[in-house]
Protein backbone atom coordinates (compact mmCIF):
# COMPACT_ATOMS: atom_id res chain seq x y z
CA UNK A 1 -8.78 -13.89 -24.61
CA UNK A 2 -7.37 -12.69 -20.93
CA UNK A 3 -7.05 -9.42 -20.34
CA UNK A 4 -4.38 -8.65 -17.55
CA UNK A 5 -5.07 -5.64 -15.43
CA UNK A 6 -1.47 -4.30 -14.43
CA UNK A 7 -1.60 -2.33 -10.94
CA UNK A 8 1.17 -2.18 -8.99
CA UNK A 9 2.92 -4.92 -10.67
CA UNK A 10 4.58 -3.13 -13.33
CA UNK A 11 7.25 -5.38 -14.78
CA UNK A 12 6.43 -8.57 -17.33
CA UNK A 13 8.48 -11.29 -15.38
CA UNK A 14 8.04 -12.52 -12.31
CA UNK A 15 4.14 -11.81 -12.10
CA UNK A 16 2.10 -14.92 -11.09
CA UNK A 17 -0.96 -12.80 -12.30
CA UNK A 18 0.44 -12.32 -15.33
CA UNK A 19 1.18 -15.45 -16.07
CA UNK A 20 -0.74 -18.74 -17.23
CA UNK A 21 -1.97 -21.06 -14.52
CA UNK A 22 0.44 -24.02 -15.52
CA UNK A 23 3.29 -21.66 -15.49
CA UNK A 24 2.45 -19.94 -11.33
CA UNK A 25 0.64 -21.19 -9.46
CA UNK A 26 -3.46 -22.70 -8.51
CA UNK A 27 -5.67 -19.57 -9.05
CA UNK A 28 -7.80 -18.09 -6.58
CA UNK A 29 -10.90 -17.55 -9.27
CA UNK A 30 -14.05 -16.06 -8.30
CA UNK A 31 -15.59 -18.09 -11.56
CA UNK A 32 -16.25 -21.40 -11.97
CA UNK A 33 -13.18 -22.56 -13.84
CA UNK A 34 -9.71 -21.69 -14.52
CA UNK A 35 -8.90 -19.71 -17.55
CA UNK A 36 -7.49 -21.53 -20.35
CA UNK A 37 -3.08 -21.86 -20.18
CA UNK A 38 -3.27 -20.93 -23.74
CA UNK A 39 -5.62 -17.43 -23.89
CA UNK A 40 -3.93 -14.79 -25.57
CA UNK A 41 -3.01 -11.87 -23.29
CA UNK A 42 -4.17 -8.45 -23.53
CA UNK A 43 -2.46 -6.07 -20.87
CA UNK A 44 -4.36 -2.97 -19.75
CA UNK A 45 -3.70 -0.16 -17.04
CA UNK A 46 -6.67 1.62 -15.68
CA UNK A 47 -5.92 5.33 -14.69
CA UNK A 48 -8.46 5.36 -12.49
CA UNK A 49 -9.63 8.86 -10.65
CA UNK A 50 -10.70 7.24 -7.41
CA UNK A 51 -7.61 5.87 -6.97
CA UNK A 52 -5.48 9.18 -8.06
CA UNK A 53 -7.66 10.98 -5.12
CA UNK A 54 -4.99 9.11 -2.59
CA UNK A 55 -2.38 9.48 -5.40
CA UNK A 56 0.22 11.92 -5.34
CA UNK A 57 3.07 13.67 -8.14
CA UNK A 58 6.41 11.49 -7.14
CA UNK A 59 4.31 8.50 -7.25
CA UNK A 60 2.58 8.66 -10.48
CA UNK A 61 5.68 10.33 -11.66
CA UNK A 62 7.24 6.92 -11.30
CA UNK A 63 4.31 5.33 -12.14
CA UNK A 64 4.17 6.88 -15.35
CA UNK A 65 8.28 6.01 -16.55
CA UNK A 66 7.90 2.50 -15.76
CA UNK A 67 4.33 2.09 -17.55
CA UNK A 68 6.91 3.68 -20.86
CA UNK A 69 9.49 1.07 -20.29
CA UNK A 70 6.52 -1.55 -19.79
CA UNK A 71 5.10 -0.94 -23.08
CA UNK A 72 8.15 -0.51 -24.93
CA UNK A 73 8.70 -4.26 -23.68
CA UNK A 74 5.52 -5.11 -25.10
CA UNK A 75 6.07 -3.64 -28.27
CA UNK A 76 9.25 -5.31 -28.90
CA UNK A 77 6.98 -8.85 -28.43
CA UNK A 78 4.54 -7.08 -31.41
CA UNK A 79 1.99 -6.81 -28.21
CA UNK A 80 0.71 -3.39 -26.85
CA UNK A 81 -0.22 -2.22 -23.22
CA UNK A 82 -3.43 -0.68 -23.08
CA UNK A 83 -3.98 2.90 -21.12
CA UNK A 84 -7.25 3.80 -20.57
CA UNK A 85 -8.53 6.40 -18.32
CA UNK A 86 -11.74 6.17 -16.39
CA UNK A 87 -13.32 4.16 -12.95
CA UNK A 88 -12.14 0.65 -13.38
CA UNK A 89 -15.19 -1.28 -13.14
CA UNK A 90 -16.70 0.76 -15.98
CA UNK A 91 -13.55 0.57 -18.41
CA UNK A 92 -12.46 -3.17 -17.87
CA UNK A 93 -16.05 -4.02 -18.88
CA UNK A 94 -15.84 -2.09 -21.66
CA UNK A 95 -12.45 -3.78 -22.69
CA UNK A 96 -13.92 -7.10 -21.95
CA UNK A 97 -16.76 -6.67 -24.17
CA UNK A 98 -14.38 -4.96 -27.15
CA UNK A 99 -12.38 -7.50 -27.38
CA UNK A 100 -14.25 -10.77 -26.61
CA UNK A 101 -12.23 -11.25 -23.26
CA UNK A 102 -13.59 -14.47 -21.32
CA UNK A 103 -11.05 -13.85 -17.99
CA UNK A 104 -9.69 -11.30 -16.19
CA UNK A 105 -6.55 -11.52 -13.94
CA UNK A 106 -4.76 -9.14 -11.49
CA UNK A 107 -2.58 -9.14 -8.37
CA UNK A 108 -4.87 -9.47 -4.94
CA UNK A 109 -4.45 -6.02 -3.48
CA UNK A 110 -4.06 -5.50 0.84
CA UNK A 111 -5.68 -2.32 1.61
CA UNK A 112 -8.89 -1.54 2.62
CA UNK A 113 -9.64 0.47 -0.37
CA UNK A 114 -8.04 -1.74 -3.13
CA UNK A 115 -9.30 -4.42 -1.77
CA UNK A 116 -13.24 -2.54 -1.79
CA UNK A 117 -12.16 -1.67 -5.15
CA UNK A 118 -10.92 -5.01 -6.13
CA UNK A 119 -14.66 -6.70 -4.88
CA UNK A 120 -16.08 -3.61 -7.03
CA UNK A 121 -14.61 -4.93 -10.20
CA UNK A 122 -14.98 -8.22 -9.82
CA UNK A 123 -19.05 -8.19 -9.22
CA UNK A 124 -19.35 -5.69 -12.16
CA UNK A 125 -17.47 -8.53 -14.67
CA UNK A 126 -18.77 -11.64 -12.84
CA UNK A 127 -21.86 -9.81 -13.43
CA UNK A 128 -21.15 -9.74 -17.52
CA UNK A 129 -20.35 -13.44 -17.30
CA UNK A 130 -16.60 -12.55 -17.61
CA UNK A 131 -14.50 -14.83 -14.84
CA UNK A 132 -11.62 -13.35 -12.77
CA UNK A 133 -8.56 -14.62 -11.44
CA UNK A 134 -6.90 -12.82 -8.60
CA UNK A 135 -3.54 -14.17 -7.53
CA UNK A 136 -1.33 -13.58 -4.48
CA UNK A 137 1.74 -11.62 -5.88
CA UNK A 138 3.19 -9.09 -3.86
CA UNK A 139 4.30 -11.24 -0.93
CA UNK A 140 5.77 -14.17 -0.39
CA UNK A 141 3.65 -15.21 1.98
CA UNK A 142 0.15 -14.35 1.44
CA UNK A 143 -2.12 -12.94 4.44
CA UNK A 144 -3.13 -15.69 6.95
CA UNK A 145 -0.56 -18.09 5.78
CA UNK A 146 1.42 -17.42 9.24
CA UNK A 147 -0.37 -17.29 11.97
CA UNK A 148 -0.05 -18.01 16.13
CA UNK A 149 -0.76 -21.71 17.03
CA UNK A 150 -4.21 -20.59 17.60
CA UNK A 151 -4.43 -19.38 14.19
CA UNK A 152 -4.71 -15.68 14.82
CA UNK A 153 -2.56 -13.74 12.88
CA UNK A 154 0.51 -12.09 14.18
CA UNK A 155 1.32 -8.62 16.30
CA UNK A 156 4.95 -8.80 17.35
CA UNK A 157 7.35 -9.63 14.47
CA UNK A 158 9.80 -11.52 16.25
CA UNK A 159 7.62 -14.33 16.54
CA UNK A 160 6.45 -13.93 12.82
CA UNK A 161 10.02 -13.75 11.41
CA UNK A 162 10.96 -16.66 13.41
CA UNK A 163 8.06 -18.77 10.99
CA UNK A 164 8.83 -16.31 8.18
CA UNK A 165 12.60 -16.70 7.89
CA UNK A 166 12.16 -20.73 8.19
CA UNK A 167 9.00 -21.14 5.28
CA UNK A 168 9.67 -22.26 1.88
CA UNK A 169 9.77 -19.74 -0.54
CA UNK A 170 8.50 -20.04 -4.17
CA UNK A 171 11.07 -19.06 -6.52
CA UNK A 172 10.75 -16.32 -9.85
CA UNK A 173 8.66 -17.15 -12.61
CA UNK A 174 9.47 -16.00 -15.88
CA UNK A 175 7.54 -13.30 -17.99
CA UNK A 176 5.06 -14.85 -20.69
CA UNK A 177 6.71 -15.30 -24.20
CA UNK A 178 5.66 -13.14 -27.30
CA UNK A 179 3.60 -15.65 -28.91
CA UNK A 180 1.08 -16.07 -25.48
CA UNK A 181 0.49 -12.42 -25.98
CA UNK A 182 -2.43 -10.66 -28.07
CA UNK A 183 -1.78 -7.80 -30.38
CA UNK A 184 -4.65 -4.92 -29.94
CA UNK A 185 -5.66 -3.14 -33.37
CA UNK A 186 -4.75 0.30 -31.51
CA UNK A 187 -2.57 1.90 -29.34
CA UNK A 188 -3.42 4.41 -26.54
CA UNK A 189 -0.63 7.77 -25.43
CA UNK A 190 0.48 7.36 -22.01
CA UNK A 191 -0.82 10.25 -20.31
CA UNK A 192 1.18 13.16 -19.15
CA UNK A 193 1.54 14.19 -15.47
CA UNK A 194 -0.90 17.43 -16.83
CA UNK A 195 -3.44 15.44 -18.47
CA UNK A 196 -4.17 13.67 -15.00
CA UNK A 197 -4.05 17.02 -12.96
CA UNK A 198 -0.65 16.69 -11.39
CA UNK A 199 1.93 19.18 -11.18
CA UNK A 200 5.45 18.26 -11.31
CA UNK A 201 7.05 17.16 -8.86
CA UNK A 202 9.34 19.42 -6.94
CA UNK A 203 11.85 16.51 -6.19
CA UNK A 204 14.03 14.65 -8.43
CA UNK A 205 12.53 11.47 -8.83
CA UNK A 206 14.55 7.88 -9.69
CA UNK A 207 14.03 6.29 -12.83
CA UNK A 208 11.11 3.76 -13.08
CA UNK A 209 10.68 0.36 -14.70
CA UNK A 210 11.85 -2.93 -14.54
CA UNK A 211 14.82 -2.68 -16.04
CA UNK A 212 16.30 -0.14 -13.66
CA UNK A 213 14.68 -2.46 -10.62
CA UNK A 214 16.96 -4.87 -11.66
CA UNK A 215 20.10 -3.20 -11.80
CA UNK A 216 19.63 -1.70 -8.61
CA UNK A 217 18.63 -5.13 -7.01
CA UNK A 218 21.76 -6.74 -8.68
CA UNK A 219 24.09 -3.84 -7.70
CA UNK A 220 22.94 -3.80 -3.96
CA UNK A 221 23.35 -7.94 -4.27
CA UNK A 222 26.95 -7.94 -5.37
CA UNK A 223 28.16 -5.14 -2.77
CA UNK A 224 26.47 -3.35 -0.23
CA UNK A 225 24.43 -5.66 0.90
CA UNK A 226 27.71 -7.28 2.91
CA UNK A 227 28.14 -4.48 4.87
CA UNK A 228 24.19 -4.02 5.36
CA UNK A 229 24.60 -4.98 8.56
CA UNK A 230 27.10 -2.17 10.06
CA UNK A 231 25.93 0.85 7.47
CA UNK A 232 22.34 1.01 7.38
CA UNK A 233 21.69 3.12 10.46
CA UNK A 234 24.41 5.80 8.77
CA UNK A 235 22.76 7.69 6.29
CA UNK A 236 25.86 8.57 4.93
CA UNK A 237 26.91 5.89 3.37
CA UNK A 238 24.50 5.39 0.85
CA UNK A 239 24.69 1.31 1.99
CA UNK A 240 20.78 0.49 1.71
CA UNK A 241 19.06 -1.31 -1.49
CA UNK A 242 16.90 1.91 -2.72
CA UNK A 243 14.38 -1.07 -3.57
CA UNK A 244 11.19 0.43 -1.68
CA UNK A 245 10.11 2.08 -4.93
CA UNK A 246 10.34 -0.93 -7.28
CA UNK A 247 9.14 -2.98 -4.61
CA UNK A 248 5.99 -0.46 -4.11
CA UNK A 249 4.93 -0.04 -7.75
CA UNK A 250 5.79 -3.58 -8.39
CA UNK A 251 8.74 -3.09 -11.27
CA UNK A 252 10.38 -5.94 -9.36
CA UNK A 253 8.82 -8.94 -8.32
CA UNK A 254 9.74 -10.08 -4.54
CA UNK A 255 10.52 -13.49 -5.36
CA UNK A 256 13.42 -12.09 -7.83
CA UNK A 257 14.08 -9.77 -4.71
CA UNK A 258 14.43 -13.06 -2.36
CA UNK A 259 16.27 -15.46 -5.01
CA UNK A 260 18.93 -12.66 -5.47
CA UNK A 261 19.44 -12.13 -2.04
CA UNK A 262 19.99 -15.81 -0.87
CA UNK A 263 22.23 -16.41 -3.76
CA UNK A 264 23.85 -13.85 -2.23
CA UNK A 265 23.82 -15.55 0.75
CA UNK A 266 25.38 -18.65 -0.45
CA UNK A 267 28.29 -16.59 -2.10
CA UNK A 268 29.34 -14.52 1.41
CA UNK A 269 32.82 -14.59 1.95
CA UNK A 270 32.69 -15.20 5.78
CA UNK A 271 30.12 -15.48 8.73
CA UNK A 272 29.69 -11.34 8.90
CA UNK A 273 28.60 -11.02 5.38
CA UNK A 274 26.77 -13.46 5.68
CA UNK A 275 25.06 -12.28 8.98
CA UNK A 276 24.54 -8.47 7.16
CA UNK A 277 22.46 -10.59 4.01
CA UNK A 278 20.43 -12.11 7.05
CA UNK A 279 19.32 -8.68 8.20
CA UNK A 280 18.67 -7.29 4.99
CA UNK A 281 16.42 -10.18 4.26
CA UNK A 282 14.84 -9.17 7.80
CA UNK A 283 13.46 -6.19 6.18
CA UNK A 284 11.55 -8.16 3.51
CA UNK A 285 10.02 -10.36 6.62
CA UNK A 286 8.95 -6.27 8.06
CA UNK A 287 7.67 -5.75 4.38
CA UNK A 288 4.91 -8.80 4.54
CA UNK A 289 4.66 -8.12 8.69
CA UNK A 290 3.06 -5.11 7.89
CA UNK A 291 1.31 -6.22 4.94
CA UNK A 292 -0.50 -8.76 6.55
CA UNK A 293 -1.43 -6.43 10.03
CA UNK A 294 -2.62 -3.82 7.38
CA UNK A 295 -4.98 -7.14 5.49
CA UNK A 296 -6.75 -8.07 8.69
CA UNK A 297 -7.24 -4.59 10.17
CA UNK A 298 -7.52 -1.93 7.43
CA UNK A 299 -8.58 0.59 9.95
CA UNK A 300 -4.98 1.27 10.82
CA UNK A 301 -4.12 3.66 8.28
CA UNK A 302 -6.78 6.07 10.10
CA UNK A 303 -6.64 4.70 13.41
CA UNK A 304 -4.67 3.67 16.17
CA UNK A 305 -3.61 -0.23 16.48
CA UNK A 306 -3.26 -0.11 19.78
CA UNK A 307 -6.40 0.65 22.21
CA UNK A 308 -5.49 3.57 25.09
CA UNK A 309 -8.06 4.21 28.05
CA UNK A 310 -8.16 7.48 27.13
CA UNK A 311 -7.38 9.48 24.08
CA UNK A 312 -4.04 10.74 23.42
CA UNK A 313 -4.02 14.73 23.99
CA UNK A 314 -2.04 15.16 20.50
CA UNK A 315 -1.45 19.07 20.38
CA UNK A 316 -2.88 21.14 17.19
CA UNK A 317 0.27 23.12 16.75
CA UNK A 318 -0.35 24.45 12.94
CA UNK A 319 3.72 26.54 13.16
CA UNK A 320 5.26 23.49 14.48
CA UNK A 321 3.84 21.28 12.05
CA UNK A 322 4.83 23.56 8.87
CA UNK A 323 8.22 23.98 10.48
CA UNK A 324 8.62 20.18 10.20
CA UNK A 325 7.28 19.47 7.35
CA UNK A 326 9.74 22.38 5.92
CA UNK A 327 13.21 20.58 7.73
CA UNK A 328 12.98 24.44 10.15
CA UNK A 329 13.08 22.70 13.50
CA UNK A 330 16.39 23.62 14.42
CA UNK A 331 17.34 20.19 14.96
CA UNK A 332 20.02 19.37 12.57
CA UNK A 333 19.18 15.42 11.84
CA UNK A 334 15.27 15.89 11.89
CA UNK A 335 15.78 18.87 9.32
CA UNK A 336 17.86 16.86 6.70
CA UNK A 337 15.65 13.72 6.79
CA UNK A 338 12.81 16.77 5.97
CA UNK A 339 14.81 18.39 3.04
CA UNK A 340 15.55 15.20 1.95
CA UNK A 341 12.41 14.08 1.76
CA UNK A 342 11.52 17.21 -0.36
CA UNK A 343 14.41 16.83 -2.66
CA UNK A 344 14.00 13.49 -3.80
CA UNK A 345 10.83 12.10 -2.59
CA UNK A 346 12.53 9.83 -0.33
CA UNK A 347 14.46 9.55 3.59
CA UNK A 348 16.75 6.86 4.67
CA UNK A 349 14.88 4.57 7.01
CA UNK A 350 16.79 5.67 10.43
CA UNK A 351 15.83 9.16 9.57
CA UNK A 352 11.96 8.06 9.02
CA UNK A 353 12.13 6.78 12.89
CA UNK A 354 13.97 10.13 14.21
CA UNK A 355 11.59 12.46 12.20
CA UNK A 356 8.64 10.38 13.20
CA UNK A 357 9.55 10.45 16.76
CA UNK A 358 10.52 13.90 16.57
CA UNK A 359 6.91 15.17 15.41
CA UNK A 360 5.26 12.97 17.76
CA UNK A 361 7.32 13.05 20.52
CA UNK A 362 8.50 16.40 20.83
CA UNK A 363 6.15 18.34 19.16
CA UNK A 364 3.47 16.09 20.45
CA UNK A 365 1.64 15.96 16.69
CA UNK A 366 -0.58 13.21 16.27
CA UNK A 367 0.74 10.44 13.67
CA UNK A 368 -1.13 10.82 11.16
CA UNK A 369 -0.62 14.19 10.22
CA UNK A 370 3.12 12.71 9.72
CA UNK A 371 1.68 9.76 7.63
CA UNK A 372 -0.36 12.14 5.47
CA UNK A 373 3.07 14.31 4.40
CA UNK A 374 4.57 11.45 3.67
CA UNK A 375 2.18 9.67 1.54
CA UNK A 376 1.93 13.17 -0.63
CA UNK A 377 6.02 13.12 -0.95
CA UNK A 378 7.17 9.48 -0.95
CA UNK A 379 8.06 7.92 -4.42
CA UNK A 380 7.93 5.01 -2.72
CA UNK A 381 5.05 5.49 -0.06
CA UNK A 382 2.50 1.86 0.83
CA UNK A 383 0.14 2.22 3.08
CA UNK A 384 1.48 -0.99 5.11
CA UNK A 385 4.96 -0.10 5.64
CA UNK A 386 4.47 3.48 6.25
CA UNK A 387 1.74 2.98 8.49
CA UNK A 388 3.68 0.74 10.50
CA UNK A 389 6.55 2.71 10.67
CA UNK A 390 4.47 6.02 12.09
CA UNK A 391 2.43 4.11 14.51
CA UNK A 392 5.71 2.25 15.87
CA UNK A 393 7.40 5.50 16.09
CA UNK A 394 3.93 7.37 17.61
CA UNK A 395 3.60 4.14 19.99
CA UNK A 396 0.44 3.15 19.20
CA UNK A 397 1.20 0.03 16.42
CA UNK A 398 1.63 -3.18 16.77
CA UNK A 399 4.77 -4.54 18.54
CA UNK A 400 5.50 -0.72 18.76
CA UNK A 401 8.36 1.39 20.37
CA UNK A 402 7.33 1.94 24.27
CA UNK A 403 5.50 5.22 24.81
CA UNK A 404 8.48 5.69 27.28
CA UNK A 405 11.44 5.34 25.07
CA UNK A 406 12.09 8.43 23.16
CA UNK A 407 14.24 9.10 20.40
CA UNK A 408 16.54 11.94 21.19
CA UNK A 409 17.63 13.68 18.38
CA UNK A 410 20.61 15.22 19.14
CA UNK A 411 22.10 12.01 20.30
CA UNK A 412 20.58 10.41 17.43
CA UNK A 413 22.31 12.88 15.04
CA UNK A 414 25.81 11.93 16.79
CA UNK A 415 25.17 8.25 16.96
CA UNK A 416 24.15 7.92 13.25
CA UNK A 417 25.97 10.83 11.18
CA UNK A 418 28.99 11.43 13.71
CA UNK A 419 30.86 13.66 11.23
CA UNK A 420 27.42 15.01 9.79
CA UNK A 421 28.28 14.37 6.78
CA UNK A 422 24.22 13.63 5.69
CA UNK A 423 23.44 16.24 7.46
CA UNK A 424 25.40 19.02 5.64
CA UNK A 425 24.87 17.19 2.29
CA UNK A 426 20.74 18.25 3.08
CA UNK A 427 21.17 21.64 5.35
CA UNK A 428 23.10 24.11 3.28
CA UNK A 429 23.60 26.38 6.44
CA UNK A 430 25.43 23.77 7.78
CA UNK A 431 28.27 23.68 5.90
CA UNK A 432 31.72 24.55 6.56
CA UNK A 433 30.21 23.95 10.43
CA UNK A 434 32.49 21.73 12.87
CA UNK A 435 30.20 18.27 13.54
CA UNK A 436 30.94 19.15 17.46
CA UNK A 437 29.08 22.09 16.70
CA UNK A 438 26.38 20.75 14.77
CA UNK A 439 25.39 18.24 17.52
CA UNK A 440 25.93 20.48 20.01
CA UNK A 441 23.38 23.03 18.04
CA UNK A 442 20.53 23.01 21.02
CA UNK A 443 23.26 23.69 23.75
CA UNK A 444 24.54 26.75 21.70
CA UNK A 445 23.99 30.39 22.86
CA UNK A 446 22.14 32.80 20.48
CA UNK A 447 25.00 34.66 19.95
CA UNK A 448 27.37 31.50 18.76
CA UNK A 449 24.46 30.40 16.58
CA UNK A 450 24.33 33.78 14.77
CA UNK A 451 28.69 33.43 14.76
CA UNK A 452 28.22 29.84 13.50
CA UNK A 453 25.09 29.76 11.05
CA UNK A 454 23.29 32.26 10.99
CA UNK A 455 20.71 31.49 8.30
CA UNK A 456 20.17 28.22 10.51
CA UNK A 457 16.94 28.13 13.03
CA UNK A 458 17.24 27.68 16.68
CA UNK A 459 15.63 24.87 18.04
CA UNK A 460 12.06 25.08 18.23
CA UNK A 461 11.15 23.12 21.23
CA UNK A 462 13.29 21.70 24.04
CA UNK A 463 13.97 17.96 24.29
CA UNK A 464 13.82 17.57 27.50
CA UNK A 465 11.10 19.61 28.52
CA UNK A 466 8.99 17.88 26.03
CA UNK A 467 9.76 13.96 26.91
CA UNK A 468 8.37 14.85 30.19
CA UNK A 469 5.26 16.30 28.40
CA UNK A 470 5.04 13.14 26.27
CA UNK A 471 5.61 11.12 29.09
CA UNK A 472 2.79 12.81 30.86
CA UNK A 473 0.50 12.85 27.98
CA UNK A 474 1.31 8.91 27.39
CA UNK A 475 0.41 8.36 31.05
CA UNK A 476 -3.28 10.06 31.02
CA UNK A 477 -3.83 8.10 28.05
CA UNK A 478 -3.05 4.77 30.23
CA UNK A 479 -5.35 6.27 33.22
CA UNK A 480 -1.91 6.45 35.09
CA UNK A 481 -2.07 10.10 35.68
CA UNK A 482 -2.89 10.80 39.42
């Protein structure tokens, strides 16, 4: 028997772990042989506390509605999913030996601590005489398979989306059928957001599981993703996929992701369209970018990528901070990405670079107190992607924004939500309030702010005078400071 340890691969098709050998692909096993095409398959998922330490309530929110519609597809198949609660190691050996399981398989995992975690488990079972397979799953290219001509692995995208875009691509593989699938003698309750010490979330968080992953990615496929090209810097207009969830928690595989998105390639109507499904499928090239700087230097999520002379002078500005994290800055565009954020555990992805520049930039806040808030609030937080998106906007990533271009967010506000329409959607105070007025907010006297909105904030720092200061602070970390 196999037992399949589900992670964040939460969906039966599409799963090359999941899978026999014959049916994905050549294992990478740590045993001696490849498990047998024709072992029965027992799924499990490990609730594992040193793992729900870096957890956080949207995400095992979600976690927790796609594990139901997981094992209600089991359960059709007269199979079960196993939940078990307990330090993996400790519980998959204990599975193993209950149930006569020769193999183990799950998806290869890219951070630092999965993959500690991953190198934990494996030792203890190896250990018991139980095999594992680990397969490459969650990108389509795995970590070192594009690299310089040196063979070093990439910093600037451009140059690794000019390989990426180019590669062959393995297609979708369907889910195993009932009959490869074991039946356990008992059944174990899903836990409850309570039972694993979680309160509920504040935000209203999307529906989970594989299902909904697919109608969102078929959806997106058939309409928006035409005009993906003009309307997803406008938060507005509601144009972008909503996929980084799925895509985080694994309730849709990325190969289905690709395969739907060059099919809808091949069905554009003219050279635009066809140009917006290009970009989009840029993104999933960023996706494994930052997947594969976070493999081969797992430091970053702590740490700066990019070496300064001298430290940066980030400020410890406790009232700032809170005023951010609570959308109070008095800048209209950085305060509705905020209150988005906290009403539904997600921000469009123009509004992650202006709030991320705004804390860094203008309140001169290192990075990672950014990264933190949003790993406790994102349904659909990674530590690859939003690590690379904070240390881009903080200038100290890879193939990151210069220290000396900085986001200005009123103009970003009028470039990106001219009739601030997002922006009254988020800030109540807002409404009924002329755009021109809105963007215009930091130029506004006290007295037309009271007139205007009164319940709104003024500004809490000014733009200008800060650039300079980040400049300046940029520049002694350089040793260019006279």
């Amino acid at each position: 028997m196999r037992l399949h340890w589900h992670r964040t691969d939460l969906r039966p098709s599409d799963n090359l772990a999941l899978v026999s050998p014959d049916d994905s692909e050549e294992p990478r096993s740590s045993g001696s042989r490849p498990p047998a095409g024709d072992d029965p398959i027992l799924p499990v998922y490990v609730f594992d506390p040193k793992i729900l330490d870096h957890a956080a309530p949207p995400r095992v929110a979600f976690v927790l509605d796609s594990l139901a519609a997981l094992r209600e597809w089991y359960r059709d198949r007269e199979s079960d999913l196993l939940v078990v609660r307990g330090e993996a190691p400790a519980e998959l050996a204990r599975l193993a030996d209950d149930y006569g399981v020769d193999t183990v398989s799950w998806a290869q995992a890219y951070s630092g601590l999965g993959r500690r975690r991953d190198d934990r488990v494996a030792d203890h079972l190896n250990e018991m005489g139980v095999e594992t397979r680990i397969v490459h799953d969650h990108l389509l290219h795995e970590p070192g398979s594009i690299t310089t001509n040196a063979g070093e692995p990439y910093s600037v995208y451009s140059y690794f989306w000019k390989k990426w875009k180019d590669r062959e691509k393995r297609g979708s593989v369907p889910g195993p059928g009932a009959d490869r699938l074991a039946d356990p003698p008992h059944d174990t309750p899903i836990p409850t957001l309570d039972d694993l010490g979680f309160d509920r979330p504040e935000a209203e968080i999307p529906p989970g599981g594989y299902m909904e992953a697919r109608h969102r990615l078929n959806d997106f496929c058939s309409d928006d993703i035409y005009r993906y090209e003009d309307a997803r810097d406008d938060p507005a207009a509601n144009a972008t996929s909503r996929l980084s969830p799925h895509l985080t928690h694994g309730t849709v595989g990325i190969r289905t992701v690709h395969d739907r998105v060059v099919r809808a390639r091949e069905t554009a109507p003219n050279d635009a369209t066809r140009e917006a499904v290009e970009t989009f499928r840029g993104e999933l090239a960023w996706r494994e970018f930052y997947h594969h700087v976070l493999y081969f230097n797992p430091e970053v999520v702590t740490e700066n990528y990019r070496d300064y002379e001298n430290p940066i002078e980030w400020r410890d500005d406790p009232e700032a901070l809170q005023a951010w994290k609570d959308g109070e800055t008095g800048y209209p565009i950085v305060d509705a990405g905020m209150r988005q954020l906290r009403a539904e555990a997600y921000m469009h992805n123009r509004v992650r670079m202006i709030v991320a520049s705004f804390l860094t930039k203008d309140l001169l806040i290192d990075w990672r107190e950014g990264y933190d808030w949003f790993r406790r609030n994102l349904v659909d937080h990674n530590p690859a992607n939003d690590n690379g998106g904070w240390q881009w906007a903080a200038s100290t990533g890879t193939d990151a924004q210069p220290y000396f271009r900085i986001f200005n967010p009123m103009t970003q506000g009028e470039r990106h939500d001219p009739d601030a329409e997002y922006i009254r959607e988020y800030v109540p105070e807002l409404r009924g309030v002329d755009a021109d007025l809105i963007h215009d907010w930091h130029d506004l006297s006290p007295t037309q702010r009271r007139r205007t909105a009164p319940d709104y904030p003024a500004p809490i720092v000014e733009h200008s005078e800060r650039r300079e200061q980040a400049l300046a602070m940029f520049e002694r970390a350089r040793g260019e400071d006279d």
